[in-house]
C-alpha atoms as a PDB file:
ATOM      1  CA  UNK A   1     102.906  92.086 104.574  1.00  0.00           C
ATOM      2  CA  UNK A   2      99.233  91.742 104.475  1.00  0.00           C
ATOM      3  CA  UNK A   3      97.517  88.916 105.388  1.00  0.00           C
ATOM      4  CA  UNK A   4      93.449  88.829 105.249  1.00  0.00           C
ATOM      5  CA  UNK A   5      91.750  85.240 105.794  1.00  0.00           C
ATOM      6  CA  UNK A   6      87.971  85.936 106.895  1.00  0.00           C
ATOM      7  CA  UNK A   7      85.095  84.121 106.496  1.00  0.00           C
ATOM      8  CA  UNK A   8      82.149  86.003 107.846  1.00  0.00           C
ATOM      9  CA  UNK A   9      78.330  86.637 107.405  1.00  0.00           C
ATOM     10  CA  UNK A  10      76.002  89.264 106.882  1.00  0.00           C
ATOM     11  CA  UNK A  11      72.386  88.331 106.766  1.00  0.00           C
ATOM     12  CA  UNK A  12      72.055  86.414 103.077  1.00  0.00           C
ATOM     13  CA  UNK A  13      76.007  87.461 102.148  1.00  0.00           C
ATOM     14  CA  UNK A  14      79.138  85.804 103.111  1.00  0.00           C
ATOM     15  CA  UNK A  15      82.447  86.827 102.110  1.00  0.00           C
ATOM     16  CA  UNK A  16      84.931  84.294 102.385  1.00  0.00           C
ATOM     17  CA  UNK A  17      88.410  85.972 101.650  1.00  0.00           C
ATOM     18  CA  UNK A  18      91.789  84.345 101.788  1.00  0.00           C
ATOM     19  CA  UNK A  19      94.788  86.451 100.412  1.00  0.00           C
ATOM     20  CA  UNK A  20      98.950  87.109 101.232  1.00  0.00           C
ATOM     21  CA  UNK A  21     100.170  90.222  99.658  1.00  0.00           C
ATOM     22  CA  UNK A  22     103.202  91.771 100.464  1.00  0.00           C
ATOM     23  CA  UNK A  23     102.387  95.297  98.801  1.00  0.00           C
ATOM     24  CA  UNK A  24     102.206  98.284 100.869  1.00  0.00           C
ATOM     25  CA  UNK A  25      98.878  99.835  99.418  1.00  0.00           C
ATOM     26  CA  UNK A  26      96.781  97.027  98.654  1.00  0.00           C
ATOM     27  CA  UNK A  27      93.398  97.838  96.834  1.00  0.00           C
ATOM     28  CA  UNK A  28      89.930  95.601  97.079  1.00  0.00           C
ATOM     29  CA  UNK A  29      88.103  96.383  93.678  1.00  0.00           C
ATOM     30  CA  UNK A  30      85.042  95.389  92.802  1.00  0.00           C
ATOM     31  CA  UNK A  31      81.429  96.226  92.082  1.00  0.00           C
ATOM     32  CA  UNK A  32      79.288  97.630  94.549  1.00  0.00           C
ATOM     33  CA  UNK A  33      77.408  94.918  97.116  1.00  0.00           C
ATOM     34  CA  UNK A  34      80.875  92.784  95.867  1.00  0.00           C
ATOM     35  CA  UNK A  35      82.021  92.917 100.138  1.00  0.00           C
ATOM     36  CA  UNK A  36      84.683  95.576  99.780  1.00  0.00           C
ATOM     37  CA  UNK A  37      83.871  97.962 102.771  1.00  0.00           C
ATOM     38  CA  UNK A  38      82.432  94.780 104.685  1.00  0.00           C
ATOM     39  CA  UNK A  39      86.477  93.853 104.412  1.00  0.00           C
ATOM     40  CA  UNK A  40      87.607  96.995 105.414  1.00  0.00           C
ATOM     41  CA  UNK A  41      85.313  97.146 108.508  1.00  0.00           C
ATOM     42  CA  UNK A  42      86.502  93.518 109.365  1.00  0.00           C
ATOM     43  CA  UNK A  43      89.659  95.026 109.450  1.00  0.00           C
ATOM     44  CA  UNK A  44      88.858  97.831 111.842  1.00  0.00           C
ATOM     45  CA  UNK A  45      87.485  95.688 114.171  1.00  0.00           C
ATOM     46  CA  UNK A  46      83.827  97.055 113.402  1.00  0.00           C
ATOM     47  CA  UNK A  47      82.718  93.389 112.078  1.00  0.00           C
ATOM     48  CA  UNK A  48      83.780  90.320 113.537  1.00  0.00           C
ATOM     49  CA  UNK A  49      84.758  87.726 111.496  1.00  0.00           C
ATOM     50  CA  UNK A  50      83.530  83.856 112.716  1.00  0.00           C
ATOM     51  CA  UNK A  51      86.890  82.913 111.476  1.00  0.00           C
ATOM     52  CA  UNK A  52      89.985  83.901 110.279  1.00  0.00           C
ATOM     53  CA  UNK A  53      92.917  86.129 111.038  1.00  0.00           C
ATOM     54  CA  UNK A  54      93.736  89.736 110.286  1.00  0.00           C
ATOM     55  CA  UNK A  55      97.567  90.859 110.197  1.00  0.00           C
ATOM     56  CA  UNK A  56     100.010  93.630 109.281  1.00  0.00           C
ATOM     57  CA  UNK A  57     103.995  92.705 108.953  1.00  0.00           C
ATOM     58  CA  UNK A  58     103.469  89.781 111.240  1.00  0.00           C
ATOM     59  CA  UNK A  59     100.970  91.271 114.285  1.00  0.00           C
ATOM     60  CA  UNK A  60      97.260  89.692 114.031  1.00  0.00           C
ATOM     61  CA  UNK A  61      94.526  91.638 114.733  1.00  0.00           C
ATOM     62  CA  UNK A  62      91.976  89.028 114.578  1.00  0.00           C
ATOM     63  CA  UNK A  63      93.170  85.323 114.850  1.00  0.00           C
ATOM     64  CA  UNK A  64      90.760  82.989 116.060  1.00  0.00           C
ATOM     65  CA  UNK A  65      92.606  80.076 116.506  1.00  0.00           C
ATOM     66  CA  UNK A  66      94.881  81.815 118.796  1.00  0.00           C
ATOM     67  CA  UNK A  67      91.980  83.704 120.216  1.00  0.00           C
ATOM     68  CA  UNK A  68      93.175  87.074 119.408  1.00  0.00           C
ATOM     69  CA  UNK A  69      90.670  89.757 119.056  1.00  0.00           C
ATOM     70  CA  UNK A  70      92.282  93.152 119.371  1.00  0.00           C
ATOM     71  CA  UNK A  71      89.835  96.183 120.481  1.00  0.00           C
ATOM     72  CA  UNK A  72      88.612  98.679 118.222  1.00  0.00           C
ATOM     73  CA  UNK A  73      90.641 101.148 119.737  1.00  0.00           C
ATOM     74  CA  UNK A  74      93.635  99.273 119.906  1.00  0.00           C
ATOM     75  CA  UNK A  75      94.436  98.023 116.227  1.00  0.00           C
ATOM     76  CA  UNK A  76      96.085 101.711 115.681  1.00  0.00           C
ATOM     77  CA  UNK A  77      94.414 102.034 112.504  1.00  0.00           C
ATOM     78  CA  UNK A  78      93.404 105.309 110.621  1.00  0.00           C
ATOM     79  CA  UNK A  79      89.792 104.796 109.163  1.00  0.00           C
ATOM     80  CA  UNK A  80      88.658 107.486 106.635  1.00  0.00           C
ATOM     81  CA  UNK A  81      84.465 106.464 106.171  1.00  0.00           C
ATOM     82  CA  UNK A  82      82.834 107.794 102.922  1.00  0.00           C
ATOM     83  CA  UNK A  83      81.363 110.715 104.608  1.00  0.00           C
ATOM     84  CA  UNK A  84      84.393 112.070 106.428  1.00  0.00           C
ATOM     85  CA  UNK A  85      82.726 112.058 109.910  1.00  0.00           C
ATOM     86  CA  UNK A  86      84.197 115.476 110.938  1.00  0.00           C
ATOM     87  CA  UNK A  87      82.315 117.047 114.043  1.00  0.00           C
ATOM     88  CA  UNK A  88      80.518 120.082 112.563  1.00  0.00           C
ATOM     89  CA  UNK A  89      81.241 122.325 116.136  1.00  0.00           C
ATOM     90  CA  UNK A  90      85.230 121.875 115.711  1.00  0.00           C
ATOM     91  CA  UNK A  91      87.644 123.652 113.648  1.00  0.00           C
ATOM     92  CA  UNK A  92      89.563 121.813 111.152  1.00  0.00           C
ATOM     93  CA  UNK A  93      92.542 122.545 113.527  1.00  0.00           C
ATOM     94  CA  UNK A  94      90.400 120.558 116.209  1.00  0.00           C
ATOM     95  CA  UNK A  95      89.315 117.783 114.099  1.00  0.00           C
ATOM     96  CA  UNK A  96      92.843 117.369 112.589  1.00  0.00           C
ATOM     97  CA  UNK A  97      94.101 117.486 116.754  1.00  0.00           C
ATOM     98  CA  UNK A  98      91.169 115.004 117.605  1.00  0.00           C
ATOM     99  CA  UNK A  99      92.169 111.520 118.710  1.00  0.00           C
ATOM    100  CA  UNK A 100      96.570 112.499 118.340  1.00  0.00           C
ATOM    101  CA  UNK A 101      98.691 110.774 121.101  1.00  0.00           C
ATOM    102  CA  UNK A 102      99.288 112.524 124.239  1.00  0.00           C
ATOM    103  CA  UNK A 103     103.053 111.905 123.154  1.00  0.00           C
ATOM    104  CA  UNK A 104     103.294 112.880 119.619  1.00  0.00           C
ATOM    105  CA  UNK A 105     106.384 114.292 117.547  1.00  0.00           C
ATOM    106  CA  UNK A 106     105.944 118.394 117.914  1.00  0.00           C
ATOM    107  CA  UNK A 107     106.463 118.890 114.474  1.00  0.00           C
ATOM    108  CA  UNK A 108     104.553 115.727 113.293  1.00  0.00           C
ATOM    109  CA  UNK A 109     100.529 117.895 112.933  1.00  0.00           C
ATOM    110  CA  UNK A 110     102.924 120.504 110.872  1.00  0.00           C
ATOM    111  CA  UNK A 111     104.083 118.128 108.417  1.00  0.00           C
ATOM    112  CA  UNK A 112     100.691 116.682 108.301  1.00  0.00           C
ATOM    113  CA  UNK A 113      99.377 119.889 107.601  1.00  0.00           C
ATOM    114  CA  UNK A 114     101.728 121.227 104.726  1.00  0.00           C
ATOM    115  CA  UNK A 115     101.685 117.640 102.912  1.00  0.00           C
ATOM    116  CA  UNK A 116      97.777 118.203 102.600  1.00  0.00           C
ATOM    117  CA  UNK A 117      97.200 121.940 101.920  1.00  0.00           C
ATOM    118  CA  UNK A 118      95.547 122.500 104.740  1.00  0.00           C
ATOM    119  CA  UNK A 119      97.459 125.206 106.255  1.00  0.00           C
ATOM    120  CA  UNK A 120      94.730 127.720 105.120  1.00  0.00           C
ATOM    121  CA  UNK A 121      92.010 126.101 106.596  1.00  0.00           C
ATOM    122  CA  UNK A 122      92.977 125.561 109.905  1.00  0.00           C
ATOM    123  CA  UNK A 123      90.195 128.203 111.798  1.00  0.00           C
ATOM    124  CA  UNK A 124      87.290 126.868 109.674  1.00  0.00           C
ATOM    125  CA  UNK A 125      84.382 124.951 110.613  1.00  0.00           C
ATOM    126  CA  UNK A 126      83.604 121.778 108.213  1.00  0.00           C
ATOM    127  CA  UNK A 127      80.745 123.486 106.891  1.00  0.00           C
ATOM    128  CA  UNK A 128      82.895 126.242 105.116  1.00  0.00           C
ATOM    129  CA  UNK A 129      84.833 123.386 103.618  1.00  0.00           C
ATOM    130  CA  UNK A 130      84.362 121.882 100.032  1.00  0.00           C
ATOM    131  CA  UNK A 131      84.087 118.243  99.342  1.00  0.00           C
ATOM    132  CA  UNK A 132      87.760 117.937  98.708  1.00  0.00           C
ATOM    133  CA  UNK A 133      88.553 119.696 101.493  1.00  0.00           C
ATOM    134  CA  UNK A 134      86.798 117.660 103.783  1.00  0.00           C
ATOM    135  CA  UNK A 135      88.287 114.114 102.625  1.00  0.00           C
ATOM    136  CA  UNK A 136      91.397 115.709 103.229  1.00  0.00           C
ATOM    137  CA  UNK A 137      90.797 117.119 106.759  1.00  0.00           C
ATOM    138  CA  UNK A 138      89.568 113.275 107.391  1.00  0.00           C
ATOM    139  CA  UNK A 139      92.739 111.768 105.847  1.00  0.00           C
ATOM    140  CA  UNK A 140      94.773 114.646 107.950  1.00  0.00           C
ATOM    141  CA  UNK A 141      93.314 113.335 111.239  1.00  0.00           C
ATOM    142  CA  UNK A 142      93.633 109.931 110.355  1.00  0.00           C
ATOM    143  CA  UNK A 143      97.412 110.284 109.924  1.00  0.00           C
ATOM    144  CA  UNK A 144      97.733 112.202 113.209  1.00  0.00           C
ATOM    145  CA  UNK A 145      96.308 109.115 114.912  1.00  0.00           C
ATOM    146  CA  UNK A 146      99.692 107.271 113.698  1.00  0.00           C
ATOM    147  CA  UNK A 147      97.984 104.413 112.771  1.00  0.00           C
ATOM    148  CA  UNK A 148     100.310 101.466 111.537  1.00  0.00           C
ATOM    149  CA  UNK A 149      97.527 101.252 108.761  1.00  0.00           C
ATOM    150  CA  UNK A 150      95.252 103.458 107.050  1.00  0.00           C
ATOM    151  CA  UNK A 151      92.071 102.037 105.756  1.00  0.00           C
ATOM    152  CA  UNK A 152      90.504 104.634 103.003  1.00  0.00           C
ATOM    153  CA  UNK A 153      86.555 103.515 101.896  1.00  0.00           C
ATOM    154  CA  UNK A 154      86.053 105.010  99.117  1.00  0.00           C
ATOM    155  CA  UNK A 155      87.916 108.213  99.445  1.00  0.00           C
ATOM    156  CA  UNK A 156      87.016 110.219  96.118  1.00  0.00           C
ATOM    157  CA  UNK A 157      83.273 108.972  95.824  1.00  0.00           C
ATOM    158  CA  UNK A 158      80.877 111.701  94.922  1.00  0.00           C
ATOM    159  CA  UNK A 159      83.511 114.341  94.623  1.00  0.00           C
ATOM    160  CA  UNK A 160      83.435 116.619  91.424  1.00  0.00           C
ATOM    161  CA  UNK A 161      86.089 116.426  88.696  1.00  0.00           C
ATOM    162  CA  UNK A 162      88.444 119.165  90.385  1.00  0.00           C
ATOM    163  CA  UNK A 163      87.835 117.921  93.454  1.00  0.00           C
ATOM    164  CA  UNK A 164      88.814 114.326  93.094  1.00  0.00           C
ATOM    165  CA  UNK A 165      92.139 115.219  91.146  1.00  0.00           C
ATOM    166  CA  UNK A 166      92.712 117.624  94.671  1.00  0.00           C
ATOM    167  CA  UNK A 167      92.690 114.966  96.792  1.00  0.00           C
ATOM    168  CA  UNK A 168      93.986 111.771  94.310  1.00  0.00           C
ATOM    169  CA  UNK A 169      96.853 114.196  94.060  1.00  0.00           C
ATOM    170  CA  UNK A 170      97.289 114.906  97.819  1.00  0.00           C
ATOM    171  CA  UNK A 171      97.367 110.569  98.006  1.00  0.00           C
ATOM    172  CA  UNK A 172      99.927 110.235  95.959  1.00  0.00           C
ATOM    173  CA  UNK A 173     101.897 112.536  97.219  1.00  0.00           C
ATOM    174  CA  UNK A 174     101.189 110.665 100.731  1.00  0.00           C
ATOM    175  CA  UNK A 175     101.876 107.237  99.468  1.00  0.00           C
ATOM    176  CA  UNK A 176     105.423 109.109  97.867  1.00  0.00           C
ATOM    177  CA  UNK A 177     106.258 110.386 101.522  1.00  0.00           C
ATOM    178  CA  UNK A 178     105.003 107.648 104.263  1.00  0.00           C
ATOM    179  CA  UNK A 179     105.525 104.378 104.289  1.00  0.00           C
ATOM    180  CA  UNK A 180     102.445 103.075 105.480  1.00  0.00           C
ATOM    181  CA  UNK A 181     100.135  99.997 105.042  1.00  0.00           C
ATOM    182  CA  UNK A 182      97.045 101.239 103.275  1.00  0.00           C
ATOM    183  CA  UNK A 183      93.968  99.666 102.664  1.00  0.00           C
ATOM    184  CA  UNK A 184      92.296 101.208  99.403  1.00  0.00           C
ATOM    185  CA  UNK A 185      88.262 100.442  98.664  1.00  0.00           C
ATOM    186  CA  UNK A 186      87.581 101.359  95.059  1.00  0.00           C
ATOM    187  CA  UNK A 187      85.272 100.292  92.408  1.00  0.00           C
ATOM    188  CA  UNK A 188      87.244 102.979  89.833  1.00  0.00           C
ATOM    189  CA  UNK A 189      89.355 101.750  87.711  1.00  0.00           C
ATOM    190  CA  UNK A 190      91.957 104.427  87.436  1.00  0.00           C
ATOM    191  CA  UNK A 191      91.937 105.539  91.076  1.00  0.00           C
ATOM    192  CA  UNK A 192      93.072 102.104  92.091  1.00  0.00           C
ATOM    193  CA  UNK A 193      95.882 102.204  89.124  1.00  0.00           C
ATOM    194  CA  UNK A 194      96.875 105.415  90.216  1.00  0.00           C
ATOM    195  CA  UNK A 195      97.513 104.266  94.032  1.00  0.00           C
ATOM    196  CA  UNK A 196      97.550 100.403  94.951  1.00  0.00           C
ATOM    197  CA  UNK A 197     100.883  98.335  94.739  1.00  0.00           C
ATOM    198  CA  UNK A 198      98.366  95.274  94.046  1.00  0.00           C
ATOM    199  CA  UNK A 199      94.816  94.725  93.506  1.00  0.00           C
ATOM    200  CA  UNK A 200      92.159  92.287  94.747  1.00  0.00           C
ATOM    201  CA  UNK A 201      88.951  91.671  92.479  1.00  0.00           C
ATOM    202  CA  UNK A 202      86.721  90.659  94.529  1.00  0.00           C
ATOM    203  CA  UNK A 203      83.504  89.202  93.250  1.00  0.00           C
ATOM    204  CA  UNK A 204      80.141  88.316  95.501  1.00  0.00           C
ATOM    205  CA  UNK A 205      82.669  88.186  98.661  1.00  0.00           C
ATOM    206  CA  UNK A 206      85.129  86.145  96.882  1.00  0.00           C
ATOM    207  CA  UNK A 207      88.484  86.542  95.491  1.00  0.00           C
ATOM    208  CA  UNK A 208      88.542  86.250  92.187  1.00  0.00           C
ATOM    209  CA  UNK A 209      92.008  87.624  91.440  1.00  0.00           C
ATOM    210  CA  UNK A 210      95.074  89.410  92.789  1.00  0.00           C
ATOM    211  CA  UNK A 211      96.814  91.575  90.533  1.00  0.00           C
ATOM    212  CA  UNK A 212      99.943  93.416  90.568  1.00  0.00           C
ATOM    213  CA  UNK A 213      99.391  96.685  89.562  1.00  0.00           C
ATOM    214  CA  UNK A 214     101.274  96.814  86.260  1.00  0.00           C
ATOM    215  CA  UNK A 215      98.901  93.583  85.292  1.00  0.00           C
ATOM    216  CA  UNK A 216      96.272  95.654  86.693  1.00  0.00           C
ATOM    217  CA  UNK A 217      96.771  98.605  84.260  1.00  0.00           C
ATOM    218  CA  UNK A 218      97.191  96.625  81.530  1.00  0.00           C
ATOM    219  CA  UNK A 219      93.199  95.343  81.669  1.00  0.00           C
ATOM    220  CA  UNK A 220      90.527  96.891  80.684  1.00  0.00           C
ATOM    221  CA  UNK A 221      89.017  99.550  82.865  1.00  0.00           C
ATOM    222  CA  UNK A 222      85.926  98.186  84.397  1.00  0.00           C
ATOM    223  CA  UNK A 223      82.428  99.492  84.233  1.00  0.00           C
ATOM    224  CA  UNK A 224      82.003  99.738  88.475  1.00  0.00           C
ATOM    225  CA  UNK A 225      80.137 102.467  89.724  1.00  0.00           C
ATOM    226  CA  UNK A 226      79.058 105.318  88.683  1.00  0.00           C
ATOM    227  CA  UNK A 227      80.867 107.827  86.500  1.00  0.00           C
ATOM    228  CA  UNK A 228      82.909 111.079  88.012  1.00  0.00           C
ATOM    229  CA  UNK A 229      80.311 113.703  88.956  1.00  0.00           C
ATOM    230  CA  UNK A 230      80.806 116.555  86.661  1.00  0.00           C
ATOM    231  CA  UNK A 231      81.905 120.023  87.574  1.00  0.00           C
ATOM    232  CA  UNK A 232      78.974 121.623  89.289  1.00  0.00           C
ATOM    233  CA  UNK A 233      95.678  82.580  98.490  1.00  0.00           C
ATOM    234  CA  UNK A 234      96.759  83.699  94.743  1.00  0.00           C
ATOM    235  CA  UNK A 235      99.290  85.306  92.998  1.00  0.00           C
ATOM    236  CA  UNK A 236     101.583  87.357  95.515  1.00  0.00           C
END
């Protein structure tokens, strides 16, 4: 269950979101500017809400009436950021290794690796990597941090055509194998249809619907964003 009730504000914007969903991948769609990563960073404790609460199956994050604010580092969630955010000096072996518990399952950064393709890449440095490539080392080391969420911003933007069907197939086949809360940020239309459980349309930080995903499909794609780079409290 996911439960997001925030009001916060951001210079001249305020998003004001209020939603119960029970889905397991839950995407926020929306134009650009609409408050979609400002969510997402609410939710990883990078913004702090003036009121609200934050929770996943029952656990706040954020409440402030019961004056829980749970550290950055504590919420146990994967973040995968736009750019990746890989450390150019480490190999991909590293920056999948980076940030793993102390007491992990031995076989665990294995699985990781053969459900992404990575297991070629492992002694190469970020900047040998493509764009695909990258977003998948990031989603790698998220999952290694075994977050009881992931939060993905964005995680195909600016990726050419091969690239993003590389890595939208690698998330399906995640969302297939784990059950895991995941937060999806997406202003394309078929992205979201391909991965989310349930949709919010969010509008100038507001809700303005929440869609199951076979309602979701069944609208019109919308014109949010711009197209794939070439090859070079409502319904719940």
């Amino acid at each position: 269950m996911i439960e997001l009730d925030l009001a916060l504000q951001r210079g001249e914007f305020s998003l004001e979101l209020d939603l119960v969903s029970p889905a397991r991948t839950l995407a926020l769609f929306g134009p650009s500017g609409c408050g979609k990563t400002t969510t997402l960073l609410a939710i990883a404790g990078l913004l702090h809400p003036q009121c609200g609460r934050i929770a996943f199956d029952g656990q706040a994050l954020f409440d402030s009436r019961a004056r829980i604010d749970v550290a950055v580092a504590q919420r146990g969630l994967g973040v995968v950021f736009q750019d990746a955010r890989l450390f150019p000096h480490m190999s991909v072996r590293d920056n999948l290794r980076y940030g793993m518990p102390h007491r992990h399952q031995p076989d665990r950064f294995d699985a990781a690796v053969q459900l992404l393709g990575l297991a070629g890449l492992l002694k190469r440095k970020p900047a040998q990597l493509s764009g695909g490539q990258i977003r998948r080392v990031a989603i790698g080391r998220a999952l290694l941090r075994e977050p009881r969420a992931l939060l993905l911003d964005e995680p195909l933007t600016n990726l050419h055509r091969e690239a993003r069907a590389e890595v939208l197939d690698h998330l399906r086949g995640l969302k297939r194998e784990l059950s895991l809360i995941t937060i999806l940020v997406s202003h394309q239309h078929d992205e979201v249809a391909a991965l989310a459980d349930a949709v919010a349309v969010i509008d100038d930080g507001r809700l303005a619907a929440l869609h199951g995903i076979e309602a979701f499909r069944a609208l019109p794609a919308a014109p949010f964003g711009p197209p794939v780079a070439p090859n070079l409290r409502a319904a719940r």
